[in-house]
C-alpha atoms as a PDB file:
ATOM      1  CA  UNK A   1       3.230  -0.629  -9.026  1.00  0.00           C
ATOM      2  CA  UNK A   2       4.351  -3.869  -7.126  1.00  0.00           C
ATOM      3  CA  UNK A   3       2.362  -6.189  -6.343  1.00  0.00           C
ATOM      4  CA  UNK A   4       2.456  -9.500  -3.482  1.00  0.00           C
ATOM      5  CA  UNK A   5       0.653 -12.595  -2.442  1.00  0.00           C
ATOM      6  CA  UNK A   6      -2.045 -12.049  -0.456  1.00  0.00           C
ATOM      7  CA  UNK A   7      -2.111 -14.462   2.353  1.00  0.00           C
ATOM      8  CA  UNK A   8      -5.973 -13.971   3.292  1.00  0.00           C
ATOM      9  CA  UNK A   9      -6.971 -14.553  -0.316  1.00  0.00           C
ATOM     10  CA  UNK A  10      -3.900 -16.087  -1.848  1.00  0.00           C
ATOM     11  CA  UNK A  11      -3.902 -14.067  -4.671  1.00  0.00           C
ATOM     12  CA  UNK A  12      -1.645 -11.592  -5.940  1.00  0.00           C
ATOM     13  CA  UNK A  13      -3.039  -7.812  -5.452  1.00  0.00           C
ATOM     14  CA  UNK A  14      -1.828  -4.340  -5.966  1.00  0.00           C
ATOM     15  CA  UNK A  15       0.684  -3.230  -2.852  1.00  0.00           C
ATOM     16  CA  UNK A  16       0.173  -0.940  -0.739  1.00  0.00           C
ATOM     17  CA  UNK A  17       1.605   2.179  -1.029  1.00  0.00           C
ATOM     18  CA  UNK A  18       4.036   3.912   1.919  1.00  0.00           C
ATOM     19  CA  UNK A  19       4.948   7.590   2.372  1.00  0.00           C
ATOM     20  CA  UNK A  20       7.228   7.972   4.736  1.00  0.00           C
ATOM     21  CA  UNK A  21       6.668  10.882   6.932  1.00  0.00           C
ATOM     22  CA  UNK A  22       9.480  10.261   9.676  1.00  0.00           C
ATOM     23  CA  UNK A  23      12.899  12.176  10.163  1.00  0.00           C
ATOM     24  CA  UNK A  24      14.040   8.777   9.345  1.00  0.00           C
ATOM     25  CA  UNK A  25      12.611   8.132   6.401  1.00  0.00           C
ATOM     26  CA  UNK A  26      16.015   7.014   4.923  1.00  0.00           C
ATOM     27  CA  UNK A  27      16.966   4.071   7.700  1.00  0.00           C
ATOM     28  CA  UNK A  28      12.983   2.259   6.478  1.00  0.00           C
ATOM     29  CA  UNK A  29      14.016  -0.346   4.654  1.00  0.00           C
ATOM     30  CA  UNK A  30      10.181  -1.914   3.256  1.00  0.00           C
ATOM     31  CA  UNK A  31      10.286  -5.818   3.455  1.00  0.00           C
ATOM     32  CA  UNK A  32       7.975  -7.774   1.332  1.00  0.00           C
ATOM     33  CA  UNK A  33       6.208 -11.007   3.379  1.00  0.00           C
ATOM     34  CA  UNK A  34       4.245 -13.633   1.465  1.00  0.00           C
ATOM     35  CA  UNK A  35       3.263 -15.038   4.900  1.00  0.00           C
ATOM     36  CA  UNK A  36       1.195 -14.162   8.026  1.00  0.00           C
ATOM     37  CA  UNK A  37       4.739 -14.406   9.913  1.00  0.00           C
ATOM     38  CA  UNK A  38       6.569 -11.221   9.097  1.00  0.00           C
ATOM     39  CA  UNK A  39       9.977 -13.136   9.482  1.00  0.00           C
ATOM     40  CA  UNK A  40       9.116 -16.262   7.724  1.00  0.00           C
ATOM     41  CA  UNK A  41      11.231 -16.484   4.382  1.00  0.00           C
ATOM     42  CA  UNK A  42      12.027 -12.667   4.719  1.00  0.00           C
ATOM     43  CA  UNK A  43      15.142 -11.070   5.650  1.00  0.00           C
ATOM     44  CA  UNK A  44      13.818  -9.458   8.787  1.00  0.00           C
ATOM     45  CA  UNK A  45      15.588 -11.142  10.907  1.00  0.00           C
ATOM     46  CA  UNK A  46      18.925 -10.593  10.083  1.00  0.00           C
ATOM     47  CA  UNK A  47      18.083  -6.741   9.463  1.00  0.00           C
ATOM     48  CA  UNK A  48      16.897  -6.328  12.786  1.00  0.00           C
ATOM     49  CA  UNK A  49      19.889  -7.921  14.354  1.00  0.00           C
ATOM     50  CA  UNK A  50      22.598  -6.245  11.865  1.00  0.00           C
ATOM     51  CA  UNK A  51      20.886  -2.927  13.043  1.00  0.00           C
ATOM     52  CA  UNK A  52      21.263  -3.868  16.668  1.00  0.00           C
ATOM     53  CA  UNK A  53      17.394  -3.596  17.330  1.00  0.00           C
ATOM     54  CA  UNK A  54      15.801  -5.501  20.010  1.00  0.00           C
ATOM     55  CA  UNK A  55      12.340  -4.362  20.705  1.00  0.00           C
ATOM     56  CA  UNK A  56      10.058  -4.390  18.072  1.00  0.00           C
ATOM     57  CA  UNK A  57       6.623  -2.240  18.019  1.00  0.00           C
ATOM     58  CA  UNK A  58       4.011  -4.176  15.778  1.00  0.00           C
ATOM     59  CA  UNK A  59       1.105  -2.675  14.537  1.00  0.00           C
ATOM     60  CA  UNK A  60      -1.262  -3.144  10.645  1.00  0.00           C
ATOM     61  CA  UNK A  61      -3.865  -5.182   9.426  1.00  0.00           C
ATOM     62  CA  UNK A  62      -5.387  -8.333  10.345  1.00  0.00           C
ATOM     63  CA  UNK A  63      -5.062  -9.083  14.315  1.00  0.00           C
ATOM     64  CA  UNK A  64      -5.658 -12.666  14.265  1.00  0.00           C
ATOM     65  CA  UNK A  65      -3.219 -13.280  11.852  1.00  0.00           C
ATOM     66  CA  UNK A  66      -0.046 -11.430  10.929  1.00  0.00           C
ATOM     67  CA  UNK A  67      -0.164  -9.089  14.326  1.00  0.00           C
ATOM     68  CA  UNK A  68      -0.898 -12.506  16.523  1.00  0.00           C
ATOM     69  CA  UNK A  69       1.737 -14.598  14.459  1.00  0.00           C
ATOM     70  CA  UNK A  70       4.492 -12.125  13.780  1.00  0.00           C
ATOM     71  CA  UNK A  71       4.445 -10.933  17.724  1.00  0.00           C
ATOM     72  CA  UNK A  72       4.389 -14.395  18.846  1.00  0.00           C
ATOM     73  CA  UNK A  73       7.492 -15.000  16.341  1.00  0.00           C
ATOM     74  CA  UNK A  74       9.068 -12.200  17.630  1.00  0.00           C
ATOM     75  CA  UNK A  75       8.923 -13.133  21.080  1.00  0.00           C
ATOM     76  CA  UNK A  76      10.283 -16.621  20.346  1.00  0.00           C
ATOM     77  CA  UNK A  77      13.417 -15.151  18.895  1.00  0.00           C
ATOM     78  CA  UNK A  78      14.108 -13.084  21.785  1.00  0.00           C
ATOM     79  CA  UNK A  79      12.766  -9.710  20.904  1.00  0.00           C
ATOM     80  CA  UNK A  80      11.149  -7.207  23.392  1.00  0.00           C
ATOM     81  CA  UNK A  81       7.470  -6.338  21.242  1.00  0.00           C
ATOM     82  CA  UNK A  82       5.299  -3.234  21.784  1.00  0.00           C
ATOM     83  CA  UNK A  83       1.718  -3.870  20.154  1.00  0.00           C
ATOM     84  CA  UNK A  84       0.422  -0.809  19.514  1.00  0.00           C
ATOM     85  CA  UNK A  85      -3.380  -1.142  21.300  1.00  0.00           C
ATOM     86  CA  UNK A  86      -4.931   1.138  18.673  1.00  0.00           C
ATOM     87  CA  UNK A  87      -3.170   0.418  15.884  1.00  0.00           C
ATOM     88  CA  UNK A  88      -3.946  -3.017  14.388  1.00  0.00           C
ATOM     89  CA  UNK A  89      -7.481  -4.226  12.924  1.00  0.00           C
ATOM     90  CA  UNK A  90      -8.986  -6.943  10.952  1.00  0.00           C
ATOM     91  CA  UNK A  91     -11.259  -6.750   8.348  1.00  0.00           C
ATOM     92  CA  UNK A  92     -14.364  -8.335   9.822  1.00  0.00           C
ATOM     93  CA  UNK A  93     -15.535 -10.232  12.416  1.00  0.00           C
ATOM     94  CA  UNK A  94     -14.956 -14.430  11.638  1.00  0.00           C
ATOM     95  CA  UNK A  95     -18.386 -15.507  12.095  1.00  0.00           C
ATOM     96  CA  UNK A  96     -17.556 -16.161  16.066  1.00  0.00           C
ATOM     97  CA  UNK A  97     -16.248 -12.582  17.286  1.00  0.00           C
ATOM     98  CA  UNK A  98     -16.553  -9.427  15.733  1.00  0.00           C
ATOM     99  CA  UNK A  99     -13.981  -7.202  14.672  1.00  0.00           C
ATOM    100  CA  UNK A 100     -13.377  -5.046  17.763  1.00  0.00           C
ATOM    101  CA  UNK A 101     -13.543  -8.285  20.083  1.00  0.00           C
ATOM    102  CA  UNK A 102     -10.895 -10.155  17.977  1.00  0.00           C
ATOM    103  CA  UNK A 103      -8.510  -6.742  18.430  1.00  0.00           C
ATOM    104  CA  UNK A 104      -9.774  -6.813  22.385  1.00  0.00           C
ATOM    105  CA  UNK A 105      -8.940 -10.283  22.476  1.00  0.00           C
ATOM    106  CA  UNK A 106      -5.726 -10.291  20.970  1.00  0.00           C
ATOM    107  CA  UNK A 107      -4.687  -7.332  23.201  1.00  0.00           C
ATOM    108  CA  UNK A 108      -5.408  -9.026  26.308  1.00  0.00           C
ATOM    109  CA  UNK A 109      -4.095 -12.593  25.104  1.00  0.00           C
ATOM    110  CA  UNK A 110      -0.409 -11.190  23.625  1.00  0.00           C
ATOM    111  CA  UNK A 111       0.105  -9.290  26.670  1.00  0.00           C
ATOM    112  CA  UNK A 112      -0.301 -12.626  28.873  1.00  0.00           C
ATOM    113  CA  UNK A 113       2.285 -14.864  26.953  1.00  0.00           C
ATOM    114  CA  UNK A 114       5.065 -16.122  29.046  1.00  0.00           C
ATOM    115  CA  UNK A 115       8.413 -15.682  28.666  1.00  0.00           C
ATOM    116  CA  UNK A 116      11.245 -16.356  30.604  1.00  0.00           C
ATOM    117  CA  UNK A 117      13.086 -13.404  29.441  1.00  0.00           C
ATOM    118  CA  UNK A 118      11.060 -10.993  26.994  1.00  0.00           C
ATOM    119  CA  UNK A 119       7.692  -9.578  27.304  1.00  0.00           C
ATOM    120  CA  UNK A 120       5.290  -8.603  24.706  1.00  0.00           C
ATOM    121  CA  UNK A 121       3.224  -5.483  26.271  1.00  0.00           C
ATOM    122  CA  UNK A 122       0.346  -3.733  24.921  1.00  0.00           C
ATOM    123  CA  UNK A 123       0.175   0.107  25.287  1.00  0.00           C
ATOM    124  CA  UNK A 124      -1.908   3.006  23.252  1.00  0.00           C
ATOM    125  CA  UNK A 125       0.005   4.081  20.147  1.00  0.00           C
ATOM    126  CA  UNK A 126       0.009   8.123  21.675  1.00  0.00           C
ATOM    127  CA  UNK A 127       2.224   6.210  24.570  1.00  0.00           C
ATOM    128  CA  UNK A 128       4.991   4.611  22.759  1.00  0.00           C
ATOM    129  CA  UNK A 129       8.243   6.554  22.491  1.00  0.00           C
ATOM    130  CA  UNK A 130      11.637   5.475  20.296  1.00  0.00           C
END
């Protein structure tokens, strides 16, 4: 079993495990992230561009932080993003909003960032197509 540093807690926990269960099982490469920001000290980045990929579609855990801050990263380094509506959470509410109002929020806030020449749009997961 591996295990990572939990940002949230900042801890290290048991990782998650991953089945694949696509045709392309073989091109997922799994990247480990010790950071809200998917690309921050990770090799994502340079995978991405050495596949030739240029929109991203972002969904998991935690809304208000790794969803919000690796889209947003994304964006800055010039990547279409797809955020998958129905397909990110957070664990609870933070005392302010609750759960499903943080996910609402962040829905209607990511798919209003400017950009001069990438969007970040927000569609249901069932709509998405690769």
């Amino acid at each position: 079993m591996s295990t990572r540093l939990s940002p949230r807690c900042g801890r290290e926990r048991p990782a998650g495990t991953f089945t694949p269960r696509s045709p392309r099982a073989q091109a997922i490469r799994i990247i480990a992230k010790r950071s809200s920001d998917a690309f921050y000290a990770t090799p994502l980045r340079s995978e991405l561009d050495s596949r030739g990929i240029t929109r991203l579609v972002v969904t998991g855990a935690e809304s208000d932080k790794c969803i919000d801050s690796t889209a947003r990263r994304a964006l800055s380094l010039d990547y279409d993003v797809t955020l998958a509506a129905d397909a990110h959470t957070t664990a609870s509410g933070n005392g302010v909003l609750s759960a499903e109002q943080i996910v609402a929020h962040h829905n209607a806030t990511l798919a209003d960032l400017p950009h001069p020449k990438h969007e970040i749009t927000v569609t249901p997961s069932r709509e998405i197509t690769f």
